[in-house]
Protein backbone atom coordinates (compact mmCIF):
# COMPACT_ATOMS: atom_id res chain seq x y z
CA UNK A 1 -21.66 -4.76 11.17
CA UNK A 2 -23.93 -1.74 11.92
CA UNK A 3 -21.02 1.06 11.48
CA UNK A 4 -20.42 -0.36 8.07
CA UNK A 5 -23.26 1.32 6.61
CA UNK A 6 -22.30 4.89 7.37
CA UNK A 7 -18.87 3.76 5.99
CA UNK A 8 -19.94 3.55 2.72
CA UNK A 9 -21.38 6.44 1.16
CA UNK A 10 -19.01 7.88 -0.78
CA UNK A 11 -15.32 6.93 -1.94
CA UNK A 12 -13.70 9.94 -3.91
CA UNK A 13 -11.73 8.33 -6.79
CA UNK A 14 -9.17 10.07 -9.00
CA UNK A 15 -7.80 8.62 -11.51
CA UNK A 16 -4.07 10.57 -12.87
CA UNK A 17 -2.19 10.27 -15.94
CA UNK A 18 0.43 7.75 -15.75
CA UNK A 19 3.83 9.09 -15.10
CA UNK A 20 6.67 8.68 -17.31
CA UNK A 21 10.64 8.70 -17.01
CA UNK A 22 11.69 12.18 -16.09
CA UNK A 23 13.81 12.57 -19.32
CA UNK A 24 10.78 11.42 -21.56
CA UNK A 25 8.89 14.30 -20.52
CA UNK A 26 8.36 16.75 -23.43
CA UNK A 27 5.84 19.27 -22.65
CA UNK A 28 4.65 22.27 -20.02
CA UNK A 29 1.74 20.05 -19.90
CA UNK A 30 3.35 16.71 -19.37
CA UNK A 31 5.15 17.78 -16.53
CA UNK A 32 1.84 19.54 -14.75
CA UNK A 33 0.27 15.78 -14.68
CA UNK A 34 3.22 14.38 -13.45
CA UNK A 35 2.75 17.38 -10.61
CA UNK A 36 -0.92 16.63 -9.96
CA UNK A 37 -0.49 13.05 -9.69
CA UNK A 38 2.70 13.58 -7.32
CA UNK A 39 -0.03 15.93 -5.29
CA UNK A 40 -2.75 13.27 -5.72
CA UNK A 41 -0.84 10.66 -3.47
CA UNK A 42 -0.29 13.23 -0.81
CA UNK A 43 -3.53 13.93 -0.81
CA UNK A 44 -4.73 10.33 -0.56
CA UNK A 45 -5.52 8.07 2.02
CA UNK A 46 -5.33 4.84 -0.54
CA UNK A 47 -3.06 4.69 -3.29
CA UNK A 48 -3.77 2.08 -6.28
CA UNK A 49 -0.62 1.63 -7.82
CA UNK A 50 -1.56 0.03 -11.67
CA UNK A 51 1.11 -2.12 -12.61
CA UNK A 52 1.23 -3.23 -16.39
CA UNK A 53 1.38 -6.97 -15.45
CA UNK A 54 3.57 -7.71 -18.68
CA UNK A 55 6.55 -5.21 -18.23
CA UNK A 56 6.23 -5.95 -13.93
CA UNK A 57 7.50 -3.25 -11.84
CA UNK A 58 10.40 -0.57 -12.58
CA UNK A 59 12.85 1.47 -10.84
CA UNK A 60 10.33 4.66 -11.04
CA UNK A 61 7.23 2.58 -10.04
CA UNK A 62 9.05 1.38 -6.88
CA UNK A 63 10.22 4.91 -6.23
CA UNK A 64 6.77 6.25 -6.24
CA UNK A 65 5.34 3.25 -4.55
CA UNK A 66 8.31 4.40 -1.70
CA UNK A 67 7.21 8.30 -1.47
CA UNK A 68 3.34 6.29 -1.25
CA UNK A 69 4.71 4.71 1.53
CA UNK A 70 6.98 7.49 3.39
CA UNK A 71 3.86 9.79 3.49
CA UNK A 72 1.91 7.04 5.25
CA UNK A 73 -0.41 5.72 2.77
CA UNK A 74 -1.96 2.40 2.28
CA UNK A 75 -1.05 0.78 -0.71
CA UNK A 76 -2.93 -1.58 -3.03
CA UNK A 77 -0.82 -3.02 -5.91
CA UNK A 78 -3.37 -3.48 -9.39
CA UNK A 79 -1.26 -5.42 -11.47
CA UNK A 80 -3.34 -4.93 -14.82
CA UNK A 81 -2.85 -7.02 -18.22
CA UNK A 82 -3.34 -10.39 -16.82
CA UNK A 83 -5.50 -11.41 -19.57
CA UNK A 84 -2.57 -11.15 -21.95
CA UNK A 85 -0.23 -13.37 -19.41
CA UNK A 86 -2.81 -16.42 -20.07
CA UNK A 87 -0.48 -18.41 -21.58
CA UNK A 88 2.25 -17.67 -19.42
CA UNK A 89 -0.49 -18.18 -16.32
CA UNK A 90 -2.23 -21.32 -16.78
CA UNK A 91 -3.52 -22.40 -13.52
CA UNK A 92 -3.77 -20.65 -10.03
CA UNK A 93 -0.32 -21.73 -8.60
CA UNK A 94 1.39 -20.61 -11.70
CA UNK A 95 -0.61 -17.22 -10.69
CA UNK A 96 -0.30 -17.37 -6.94
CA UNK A 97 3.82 -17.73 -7.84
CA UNK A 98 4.04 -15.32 -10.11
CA UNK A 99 2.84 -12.81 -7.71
CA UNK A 100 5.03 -14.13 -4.92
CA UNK A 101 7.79 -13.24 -7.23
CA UNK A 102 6.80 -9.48 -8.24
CA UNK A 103 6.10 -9.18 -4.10
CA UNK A 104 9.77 -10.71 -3.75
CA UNK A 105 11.07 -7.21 -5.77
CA UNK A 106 9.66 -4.85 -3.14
CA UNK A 107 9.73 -6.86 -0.06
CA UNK A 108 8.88 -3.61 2.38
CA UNK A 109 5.18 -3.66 0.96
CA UNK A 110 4.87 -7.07 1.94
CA UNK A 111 1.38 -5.74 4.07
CA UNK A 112 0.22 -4.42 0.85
CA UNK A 113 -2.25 -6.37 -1.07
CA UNK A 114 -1.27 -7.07 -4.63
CA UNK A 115 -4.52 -7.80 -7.31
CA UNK A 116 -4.67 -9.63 -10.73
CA UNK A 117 -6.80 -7.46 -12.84
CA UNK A 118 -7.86 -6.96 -16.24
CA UNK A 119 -9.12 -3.49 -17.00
CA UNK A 120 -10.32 -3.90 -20.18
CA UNK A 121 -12.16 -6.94 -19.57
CA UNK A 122 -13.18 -6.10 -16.26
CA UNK A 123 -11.88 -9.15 -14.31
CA UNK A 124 -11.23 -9.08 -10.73
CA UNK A 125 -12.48 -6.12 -10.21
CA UNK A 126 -14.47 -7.41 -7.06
CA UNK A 127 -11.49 -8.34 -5.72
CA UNK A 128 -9.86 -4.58 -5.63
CA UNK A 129 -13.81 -3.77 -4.07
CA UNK A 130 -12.98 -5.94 -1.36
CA UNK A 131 -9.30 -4.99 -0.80
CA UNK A 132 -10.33 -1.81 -1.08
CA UNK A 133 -13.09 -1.88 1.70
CA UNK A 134 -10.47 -4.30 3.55
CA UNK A 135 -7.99 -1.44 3.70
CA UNK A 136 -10.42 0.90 4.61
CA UNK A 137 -11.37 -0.91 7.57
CA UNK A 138 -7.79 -1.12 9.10
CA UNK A 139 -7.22 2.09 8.42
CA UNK A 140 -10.10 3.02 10.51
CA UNK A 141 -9.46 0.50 13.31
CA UNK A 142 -8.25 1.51 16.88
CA UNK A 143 -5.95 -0.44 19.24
CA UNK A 144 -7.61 -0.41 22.85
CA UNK A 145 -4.72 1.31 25.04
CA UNK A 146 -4.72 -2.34 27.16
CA UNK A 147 -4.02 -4.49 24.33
CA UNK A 148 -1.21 -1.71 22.85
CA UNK A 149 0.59 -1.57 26.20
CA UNK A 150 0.84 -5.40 26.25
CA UNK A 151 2.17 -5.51 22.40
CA UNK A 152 4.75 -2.93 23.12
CA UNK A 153 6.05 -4.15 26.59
CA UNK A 154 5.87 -7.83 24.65
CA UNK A 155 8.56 -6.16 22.07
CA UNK A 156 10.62 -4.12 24.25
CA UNK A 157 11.05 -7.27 26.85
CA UNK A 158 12.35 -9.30 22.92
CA UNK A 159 14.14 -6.95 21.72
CA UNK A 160 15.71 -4.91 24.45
CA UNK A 161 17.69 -2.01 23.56
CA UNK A 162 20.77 -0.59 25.42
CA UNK A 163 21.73 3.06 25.82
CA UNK A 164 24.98 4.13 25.29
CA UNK A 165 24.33 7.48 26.59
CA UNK A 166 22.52 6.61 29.77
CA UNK A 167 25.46 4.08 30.94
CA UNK A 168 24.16 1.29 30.02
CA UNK A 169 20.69 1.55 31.07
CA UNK A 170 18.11 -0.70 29.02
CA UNK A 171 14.94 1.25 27.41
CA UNK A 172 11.86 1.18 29.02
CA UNK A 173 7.85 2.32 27.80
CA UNK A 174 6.22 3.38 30.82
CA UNK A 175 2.72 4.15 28.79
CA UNK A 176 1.53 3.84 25.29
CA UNK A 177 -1.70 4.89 23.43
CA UNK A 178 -3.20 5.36 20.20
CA UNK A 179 -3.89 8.87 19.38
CA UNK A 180 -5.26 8.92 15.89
CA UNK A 181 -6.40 6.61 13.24
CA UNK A 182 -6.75 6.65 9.70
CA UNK A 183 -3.57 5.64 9.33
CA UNK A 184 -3.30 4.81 13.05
């Protein structure tokens, strides 16, 4: 489409030293990073998680890939190293599984697209271009009020909740609308 093009011209990149368990930390210097790459997501509107694909995902990269979350960013999940999981990957199902099963540990980012890479090789990276764009696109979408208002009513009427402390009286959305996007 036309509005693509305007889309495009730049996407600021930052790349931040990888963070380590808080107890390895040894230095003044160390523990800056870890700052600057805690201020880097907050500062983002896409975070791209790298994953190495060979030790899968930890109880600190699912923490940070929850404060990603909380502060409303979209997430794309790199999980780099594939090209030493060959032998363990031989064909596409054996990949398409594997990935169902590192998406199975964190099943809350199940909107979040997870990519195959190898850095060092350079493979796939046209796929994290077009998840990339993909998630920049959503993120930029709006929701005409019309087709909100028939969503919400669509979930309140399923999944009608009661209130205790208004005797009994069921909730009801008079009005919704979209006021921002980016993340909408």
């Amino acid at each position: 489409p036309e509005a693509e093009g305007s889309l495009w011209r730049s996407v600021h990149i930052v790349d931040t030293a990888g963070i380590r368990k808080q107890k390895a930390i040894e230095s003044f210097v160390e523990e800056q990073s870890v700052y600057r790459a805690l201020r880097s997501i907050t500062e983002a509107e896409i975070v791209i998680f790298m994953i190495d694909a060979e030790k899968g995902i930890s109880h600190q990269d699912r923490r940070l890939l929850d404060i990603a979350e909380e502060k409303g960013k979209s997430t794309i999940v790199c999980l780099n190293k594939v090209d030493m999981m060959e032998g363990k990957l031989k064909d596409e199902k054996a990949k398409r599984e594997w990935i169902e099963e590192i998406r199975s540990t964190i099943p809350w980012l199940e909107h979040c697209d997870f990519i195959p890479i190898s850095a060092k090789y350079g493979k796939r990276i046209g796929a994290l271009k077009k998840a990339i764009k993909k998630t920049i696109l959503v993120r930029r979408k709006t929701v005409s009020t019309g087709v909100l208002n028939r969503c919400i009513f669509e979930l309140v009427d399923r999944h009608s909740v009661t209130m205790s402390q208004a005797r009994g009286r069921k909730f009801k959305v008079k009005y919704s609308s979209m006021i921002k996007a980016n993340p909408p």
